[in-house]
N, C-alpha and C. Protein backbone atom coordinates (compact mmCIF):
# COMPACT_ATOMS: atom_id res chain seq x y z
N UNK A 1 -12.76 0.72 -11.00
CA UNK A 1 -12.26 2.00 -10.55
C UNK A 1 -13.46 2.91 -10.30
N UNK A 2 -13.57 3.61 -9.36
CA UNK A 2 -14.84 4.57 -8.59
C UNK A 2 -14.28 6.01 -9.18
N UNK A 3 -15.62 6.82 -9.77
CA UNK A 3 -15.51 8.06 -10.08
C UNK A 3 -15.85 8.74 -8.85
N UNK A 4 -16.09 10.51 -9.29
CA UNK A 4 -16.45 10.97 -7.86
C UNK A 4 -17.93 10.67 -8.26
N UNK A 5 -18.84 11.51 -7.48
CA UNK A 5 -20.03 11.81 -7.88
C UNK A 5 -20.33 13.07 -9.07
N UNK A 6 -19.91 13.85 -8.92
CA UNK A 6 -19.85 14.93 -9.79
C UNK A 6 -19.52 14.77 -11.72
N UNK A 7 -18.40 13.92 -11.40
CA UNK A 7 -18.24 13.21 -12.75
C UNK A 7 -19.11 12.17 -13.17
N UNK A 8 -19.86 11.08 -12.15
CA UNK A 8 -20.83 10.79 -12.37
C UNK A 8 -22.25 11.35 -12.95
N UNK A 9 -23.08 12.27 -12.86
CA UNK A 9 -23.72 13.24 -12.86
C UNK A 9 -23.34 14.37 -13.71
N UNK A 10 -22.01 14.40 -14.40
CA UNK A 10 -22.23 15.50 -15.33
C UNK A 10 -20.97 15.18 -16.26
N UNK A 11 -20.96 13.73 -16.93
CA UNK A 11 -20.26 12.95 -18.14
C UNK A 11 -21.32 12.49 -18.71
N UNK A 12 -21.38 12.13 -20.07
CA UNK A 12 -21.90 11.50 -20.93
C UNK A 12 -21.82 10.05 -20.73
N UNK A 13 -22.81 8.91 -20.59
CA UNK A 13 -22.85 8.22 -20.92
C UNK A 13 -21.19 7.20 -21.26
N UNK A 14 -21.87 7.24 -23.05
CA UNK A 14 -20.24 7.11 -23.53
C UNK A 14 -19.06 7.07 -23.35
N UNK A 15 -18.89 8.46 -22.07
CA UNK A 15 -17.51 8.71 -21.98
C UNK A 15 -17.35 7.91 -20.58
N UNK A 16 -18.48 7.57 -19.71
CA UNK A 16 -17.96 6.57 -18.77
C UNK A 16 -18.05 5.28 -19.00
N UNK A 17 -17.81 4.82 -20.70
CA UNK A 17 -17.55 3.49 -20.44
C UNK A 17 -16.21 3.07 -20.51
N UNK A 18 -15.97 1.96 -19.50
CA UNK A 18 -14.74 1.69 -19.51
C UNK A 18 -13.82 1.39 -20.88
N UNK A 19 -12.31 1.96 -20.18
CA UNK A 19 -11.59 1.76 -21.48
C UNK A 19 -11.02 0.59 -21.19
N UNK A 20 -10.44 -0.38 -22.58
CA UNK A 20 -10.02 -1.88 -22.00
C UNK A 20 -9.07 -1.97 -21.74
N UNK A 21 -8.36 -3.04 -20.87
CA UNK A 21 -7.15 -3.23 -20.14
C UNK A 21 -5.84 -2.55 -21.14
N UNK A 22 -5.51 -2.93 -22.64
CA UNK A 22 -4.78 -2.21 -23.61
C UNK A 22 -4.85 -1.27 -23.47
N UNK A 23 -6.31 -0.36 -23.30
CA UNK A 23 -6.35 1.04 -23.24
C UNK A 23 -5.65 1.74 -22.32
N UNK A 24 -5.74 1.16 -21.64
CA UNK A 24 -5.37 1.53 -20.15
C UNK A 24 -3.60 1.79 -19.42
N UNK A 25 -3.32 0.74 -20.22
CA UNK A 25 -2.03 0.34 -19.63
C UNK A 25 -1.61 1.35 -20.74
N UNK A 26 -1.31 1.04 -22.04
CA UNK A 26 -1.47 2.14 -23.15
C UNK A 26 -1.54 3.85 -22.76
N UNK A 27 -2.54 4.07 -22.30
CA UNK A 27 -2.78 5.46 -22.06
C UNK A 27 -1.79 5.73 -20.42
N UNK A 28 -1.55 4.73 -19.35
CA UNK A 28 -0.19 5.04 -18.49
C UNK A 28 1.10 4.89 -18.92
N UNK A 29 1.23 4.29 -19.84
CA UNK A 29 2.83 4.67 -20.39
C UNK A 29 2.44 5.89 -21.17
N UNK A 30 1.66 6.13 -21.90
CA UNK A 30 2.19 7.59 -22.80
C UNK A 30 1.71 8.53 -21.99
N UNK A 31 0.90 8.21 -20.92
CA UNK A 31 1.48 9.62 -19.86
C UNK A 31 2.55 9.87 -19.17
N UNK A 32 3.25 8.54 -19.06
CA UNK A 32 4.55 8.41 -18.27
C UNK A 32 5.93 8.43 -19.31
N UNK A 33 5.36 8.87 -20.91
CA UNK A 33 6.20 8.33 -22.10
C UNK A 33 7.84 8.58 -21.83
N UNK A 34 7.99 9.11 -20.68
CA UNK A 34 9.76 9.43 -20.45
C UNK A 34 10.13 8.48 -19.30
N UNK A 35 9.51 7.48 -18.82
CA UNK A 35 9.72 6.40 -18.28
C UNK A 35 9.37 4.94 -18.12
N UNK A 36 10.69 4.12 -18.02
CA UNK A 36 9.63 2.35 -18.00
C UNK A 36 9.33 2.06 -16.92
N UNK A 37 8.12 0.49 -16.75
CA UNK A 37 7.81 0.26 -15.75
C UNK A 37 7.91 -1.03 -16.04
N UNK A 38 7.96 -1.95 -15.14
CA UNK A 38 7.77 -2.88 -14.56
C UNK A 38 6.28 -3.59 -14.55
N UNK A 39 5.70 -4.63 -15.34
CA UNK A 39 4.29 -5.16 -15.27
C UNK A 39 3.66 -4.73 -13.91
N UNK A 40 4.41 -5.17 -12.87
CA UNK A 40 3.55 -5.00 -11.87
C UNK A 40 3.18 -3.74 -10.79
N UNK A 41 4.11 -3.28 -11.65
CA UNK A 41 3.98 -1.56 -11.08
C UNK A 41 2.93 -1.08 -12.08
N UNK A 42 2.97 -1.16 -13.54
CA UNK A 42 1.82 -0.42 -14.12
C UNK A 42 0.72 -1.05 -13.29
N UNK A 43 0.85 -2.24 -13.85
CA UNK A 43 -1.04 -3.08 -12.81
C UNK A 43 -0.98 -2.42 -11.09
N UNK A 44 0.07 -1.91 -10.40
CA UNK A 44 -0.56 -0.89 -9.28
C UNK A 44 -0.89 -0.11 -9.56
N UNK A 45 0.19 1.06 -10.53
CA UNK A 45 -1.02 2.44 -10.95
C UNK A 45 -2.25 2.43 -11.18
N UNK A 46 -2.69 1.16 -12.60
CA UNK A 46 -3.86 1.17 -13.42
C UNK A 46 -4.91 0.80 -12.06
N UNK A 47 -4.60 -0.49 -11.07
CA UNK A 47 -5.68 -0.85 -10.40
C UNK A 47 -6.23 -1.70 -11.30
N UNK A 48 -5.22 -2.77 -11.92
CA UNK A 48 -5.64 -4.09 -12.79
C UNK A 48 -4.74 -5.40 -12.49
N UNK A 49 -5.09 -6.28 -12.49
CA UNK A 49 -4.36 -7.66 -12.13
C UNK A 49 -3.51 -8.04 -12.82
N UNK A 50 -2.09 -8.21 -12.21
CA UNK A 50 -0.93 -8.17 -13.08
C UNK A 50 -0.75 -9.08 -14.24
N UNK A 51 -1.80 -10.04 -14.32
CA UNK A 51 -1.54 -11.05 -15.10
C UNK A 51 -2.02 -10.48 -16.38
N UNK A 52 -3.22 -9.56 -16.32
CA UNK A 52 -4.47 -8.98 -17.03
C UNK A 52 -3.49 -7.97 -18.19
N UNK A 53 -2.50 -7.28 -17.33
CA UNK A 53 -1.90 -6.29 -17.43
C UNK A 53 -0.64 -6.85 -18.64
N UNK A 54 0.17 -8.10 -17.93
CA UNK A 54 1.11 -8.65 -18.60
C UNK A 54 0.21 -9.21 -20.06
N UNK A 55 -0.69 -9.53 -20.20
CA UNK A 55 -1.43 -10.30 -21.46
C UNK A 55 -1.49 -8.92 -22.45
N UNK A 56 -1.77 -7.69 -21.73
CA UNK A 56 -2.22 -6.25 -22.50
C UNK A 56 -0.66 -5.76 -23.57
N UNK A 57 0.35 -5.74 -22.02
CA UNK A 57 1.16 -5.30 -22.67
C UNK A 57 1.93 -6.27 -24.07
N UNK A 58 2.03 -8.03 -24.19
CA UNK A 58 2.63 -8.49 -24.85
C UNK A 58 1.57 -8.09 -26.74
N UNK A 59 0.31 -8.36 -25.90
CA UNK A 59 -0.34 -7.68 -27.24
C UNK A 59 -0.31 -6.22 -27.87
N UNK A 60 0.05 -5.18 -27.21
CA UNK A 60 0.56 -3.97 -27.59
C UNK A 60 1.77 -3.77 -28.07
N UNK A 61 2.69 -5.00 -27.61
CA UNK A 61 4.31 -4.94 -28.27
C UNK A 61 3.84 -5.98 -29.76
N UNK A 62 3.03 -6.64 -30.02
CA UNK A 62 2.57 -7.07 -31.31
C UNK A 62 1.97 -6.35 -32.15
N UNK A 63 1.58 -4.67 -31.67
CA UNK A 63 0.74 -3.94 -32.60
C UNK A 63 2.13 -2.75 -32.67
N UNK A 64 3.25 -2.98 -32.23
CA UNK A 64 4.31 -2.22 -31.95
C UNK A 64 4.17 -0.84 -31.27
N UNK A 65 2.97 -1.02 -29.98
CA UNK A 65 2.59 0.12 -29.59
C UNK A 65 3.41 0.27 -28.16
N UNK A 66 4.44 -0.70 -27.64
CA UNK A 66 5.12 -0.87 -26.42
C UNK A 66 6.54 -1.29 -27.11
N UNK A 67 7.48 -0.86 -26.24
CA UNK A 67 8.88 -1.40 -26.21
C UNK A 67 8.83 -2.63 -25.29
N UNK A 68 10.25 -3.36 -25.19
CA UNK A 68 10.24 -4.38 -23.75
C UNK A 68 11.62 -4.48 -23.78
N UNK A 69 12.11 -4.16 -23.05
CA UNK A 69 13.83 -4.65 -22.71
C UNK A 69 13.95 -5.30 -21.31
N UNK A 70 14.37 -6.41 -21.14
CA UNK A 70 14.44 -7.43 -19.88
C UNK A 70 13.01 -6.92 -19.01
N UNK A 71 12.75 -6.79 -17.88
CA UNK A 71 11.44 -6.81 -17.41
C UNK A 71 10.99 -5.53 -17.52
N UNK A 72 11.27 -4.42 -18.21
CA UNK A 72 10.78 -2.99 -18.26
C UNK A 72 9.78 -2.86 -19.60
N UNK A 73 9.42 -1.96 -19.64
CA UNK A 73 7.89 -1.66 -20.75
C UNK A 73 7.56 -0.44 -20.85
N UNK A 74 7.68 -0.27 -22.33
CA UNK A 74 7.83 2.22 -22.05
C UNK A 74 7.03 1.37 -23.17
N UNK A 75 6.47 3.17 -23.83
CA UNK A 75 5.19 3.27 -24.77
C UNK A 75 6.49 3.80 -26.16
N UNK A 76 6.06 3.05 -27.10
CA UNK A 76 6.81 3.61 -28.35
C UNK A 76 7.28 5.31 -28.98
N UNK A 77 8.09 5.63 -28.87
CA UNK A 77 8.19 7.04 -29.61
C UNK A 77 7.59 7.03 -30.72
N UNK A 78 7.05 6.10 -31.34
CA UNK A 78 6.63 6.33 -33.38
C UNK A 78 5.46 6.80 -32.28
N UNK A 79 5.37 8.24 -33.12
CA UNK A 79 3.86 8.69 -32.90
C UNK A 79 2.64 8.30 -34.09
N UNK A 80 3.48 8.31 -35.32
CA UNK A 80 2.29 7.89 -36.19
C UNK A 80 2.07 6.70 -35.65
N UNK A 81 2.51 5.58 -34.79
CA UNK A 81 1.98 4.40 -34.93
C UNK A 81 0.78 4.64 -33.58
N UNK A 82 1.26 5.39 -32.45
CA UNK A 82 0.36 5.58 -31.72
C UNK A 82 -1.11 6.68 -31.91
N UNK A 83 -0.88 7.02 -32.83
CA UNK A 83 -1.72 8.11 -33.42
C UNK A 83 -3.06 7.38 -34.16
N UNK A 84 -1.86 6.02 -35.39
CA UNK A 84 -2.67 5.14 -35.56
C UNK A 84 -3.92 4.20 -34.90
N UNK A 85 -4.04 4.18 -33.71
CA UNK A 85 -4.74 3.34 -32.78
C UNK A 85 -5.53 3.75 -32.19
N UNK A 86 -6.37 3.51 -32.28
CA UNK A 86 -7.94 3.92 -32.07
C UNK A 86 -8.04 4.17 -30.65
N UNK A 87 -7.64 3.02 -29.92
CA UNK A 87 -7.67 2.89 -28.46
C UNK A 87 -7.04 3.97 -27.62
N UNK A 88 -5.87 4.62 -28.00
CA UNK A 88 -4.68 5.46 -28.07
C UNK A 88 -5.75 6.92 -27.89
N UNK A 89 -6.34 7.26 -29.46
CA UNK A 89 -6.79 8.41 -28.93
C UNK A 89 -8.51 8.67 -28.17
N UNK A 90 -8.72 7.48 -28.06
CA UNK A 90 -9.91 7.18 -26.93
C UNK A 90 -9.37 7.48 -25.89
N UNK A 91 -8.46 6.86 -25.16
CA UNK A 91 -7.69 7.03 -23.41
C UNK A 91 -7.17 8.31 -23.59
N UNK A 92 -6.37 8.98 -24.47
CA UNK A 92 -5.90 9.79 -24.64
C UNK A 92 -7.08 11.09 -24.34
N UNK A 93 -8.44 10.99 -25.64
CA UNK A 93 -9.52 12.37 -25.01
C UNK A 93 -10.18 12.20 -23.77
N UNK A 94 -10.03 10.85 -23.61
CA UNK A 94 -10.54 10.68 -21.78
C UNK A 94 -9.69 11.34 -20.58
N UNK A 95 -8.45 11.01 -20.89
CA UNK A 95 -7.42 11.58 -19.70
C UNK A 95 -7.54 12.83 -20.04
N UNK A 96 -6.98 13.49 -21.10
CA UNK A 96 -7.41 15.44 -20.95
C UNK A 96 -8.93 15.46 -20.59
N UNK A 97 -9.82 14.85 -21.04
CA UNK A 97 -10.83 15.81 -20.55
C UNK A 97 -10.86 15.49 -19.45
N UNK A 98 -10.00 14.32 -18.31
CA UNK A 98 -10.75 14.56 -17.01
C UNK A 98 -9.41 15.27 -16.03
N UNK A 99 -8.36 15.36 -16.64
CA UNK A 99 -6.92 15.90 -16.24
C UNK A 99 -6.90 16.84 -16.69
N UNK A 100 -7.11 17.93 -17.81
CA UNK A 100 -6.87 18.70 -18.38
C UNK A 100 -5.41 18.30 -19.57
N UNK A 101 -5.90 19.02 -20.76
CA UNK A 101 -4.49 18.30 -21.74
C UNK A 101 -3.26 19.28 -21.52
N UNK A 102 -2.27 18.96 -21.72
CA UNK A 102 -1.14 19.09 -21.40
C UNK A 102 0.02 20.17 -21.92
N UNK A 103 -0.09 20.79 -21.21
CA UNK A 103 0.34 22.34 -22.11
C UNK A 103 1.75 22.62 -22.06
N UNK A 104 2.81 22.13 -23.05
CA UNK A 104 3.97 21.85 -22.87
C UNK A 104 4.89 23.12 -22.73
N UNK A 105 4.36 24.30 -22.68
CA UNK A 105 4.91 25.74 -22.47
C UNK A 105 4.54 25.86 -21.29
N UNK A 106 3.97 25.76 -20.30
CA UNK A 106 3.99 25.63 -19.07
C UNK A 106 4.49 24.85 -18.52
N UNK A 107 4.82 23.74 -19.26
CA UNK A 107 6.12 22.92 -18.73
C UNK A 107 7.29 23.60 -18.29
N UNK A 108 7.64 24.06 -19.73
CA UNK A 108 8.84 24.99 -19.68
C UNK A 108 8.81 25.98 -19.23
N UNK A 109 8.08 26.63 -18.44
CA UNK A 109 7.89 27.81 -17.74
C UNK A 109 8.82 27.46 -16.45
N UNK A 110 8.40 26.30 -15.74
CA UNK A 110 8.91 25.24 -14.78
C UNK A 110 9.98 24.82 -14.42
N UNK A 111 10.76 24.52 -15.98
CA UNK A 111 11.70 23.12 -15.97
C UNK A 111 12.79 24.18 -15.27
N UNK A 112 14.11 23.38 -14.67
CA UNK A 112 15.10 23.70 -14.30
C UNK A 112 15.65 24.77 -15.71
N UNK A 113 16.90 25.00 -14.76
CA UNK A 113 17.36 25.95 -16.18
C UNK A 113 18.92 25.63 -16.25
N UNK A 114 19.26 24.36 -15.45
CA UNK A 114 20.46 23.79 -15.32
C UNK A 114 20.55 21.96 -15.48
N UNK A 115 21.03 21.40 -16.12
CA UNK A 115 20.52 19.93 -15.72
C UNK A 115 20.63 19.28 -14.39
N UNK A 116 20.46 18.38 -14.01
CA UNK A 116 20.35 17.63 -13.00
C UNK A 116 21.01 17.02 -12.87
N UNK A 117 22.29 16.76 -11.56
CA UNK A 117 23.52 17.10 -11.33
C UNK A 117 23.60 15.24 -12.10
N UNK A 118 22.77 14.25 -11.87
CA UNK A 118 23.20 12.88 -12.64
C UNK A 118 22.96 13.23 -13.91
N UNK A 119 22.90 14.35 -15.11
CA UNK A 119 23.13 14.45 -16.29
C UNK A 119 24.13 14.91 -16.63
N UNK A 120 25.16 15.69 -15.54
CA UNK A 120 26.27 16.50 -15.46
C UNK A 120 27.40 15.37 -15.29
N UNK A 121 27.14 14.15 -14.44
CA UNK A 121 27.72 13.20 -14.49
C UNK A 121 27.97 12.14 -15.24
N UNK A 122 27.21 12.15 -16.30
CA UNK A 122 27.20 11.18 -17.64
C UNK A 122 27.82 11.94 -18.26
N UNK A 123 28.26 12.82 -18.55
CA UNK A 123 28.98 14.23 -19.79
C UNK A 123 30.29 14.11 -19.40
């Protein structure tokens, strides 16, 4: 994956070394933590080989850091367990510091103020 130049030139070392395929796939579900994906859709986001990707995620559902129901794959709600994992808050201070972290009152500044007419339809 290619940085710009700018992030090249003014990151630490350290912080541009790559995070590993777990990390990775790991740190796109708990940014996506309100939706599943499909192996081969995460390996398009990440820009990793689906096979690479499928080996990451079965080992993350062994550290109970992934769900799996028929071919879908979300990131666990236990936060202590993701909290637990080293890898977790590595990808995690990497993505805020190069995204900015995530300010959930400006979410809600945002959100609708009515649900969304397919939540009105499940009720």
């Amino acid at each position: 994956m290619s940085i710009d130049r700018d992030t090249f030139e003014n990151t630490r070392e350290d912080e541009l070394e790559e995070l590993s395929v777990p990390d990775q796939v790991l740190g796109f579900l708990a940014a996506n933590e309100d939706r599943a994906f499909k192996a081969r859709e995460i390996a398009s986001q990440v820009d990793i080989d689906e096979g690479a990707v499928s080996t990451a995620l079965s080992r993350l559902k062994d550290r109970d850091l992934v769900e799996h129901k028929a071919t879908y794959w979300a990131v666990t709600d236990d936060t202590d367990r993701l909290d637990g994992y080293s890898g977790y808050k590595r990808a995690t201070a990497l993505f805020n510091e190069q995204l900015g972290a995530e300010d959930k009152e400006s979410w809600r500044k945002h959100a609708p103020q009515e649900p969304h007419p397919s939540v009105e339809d499940e009720q």
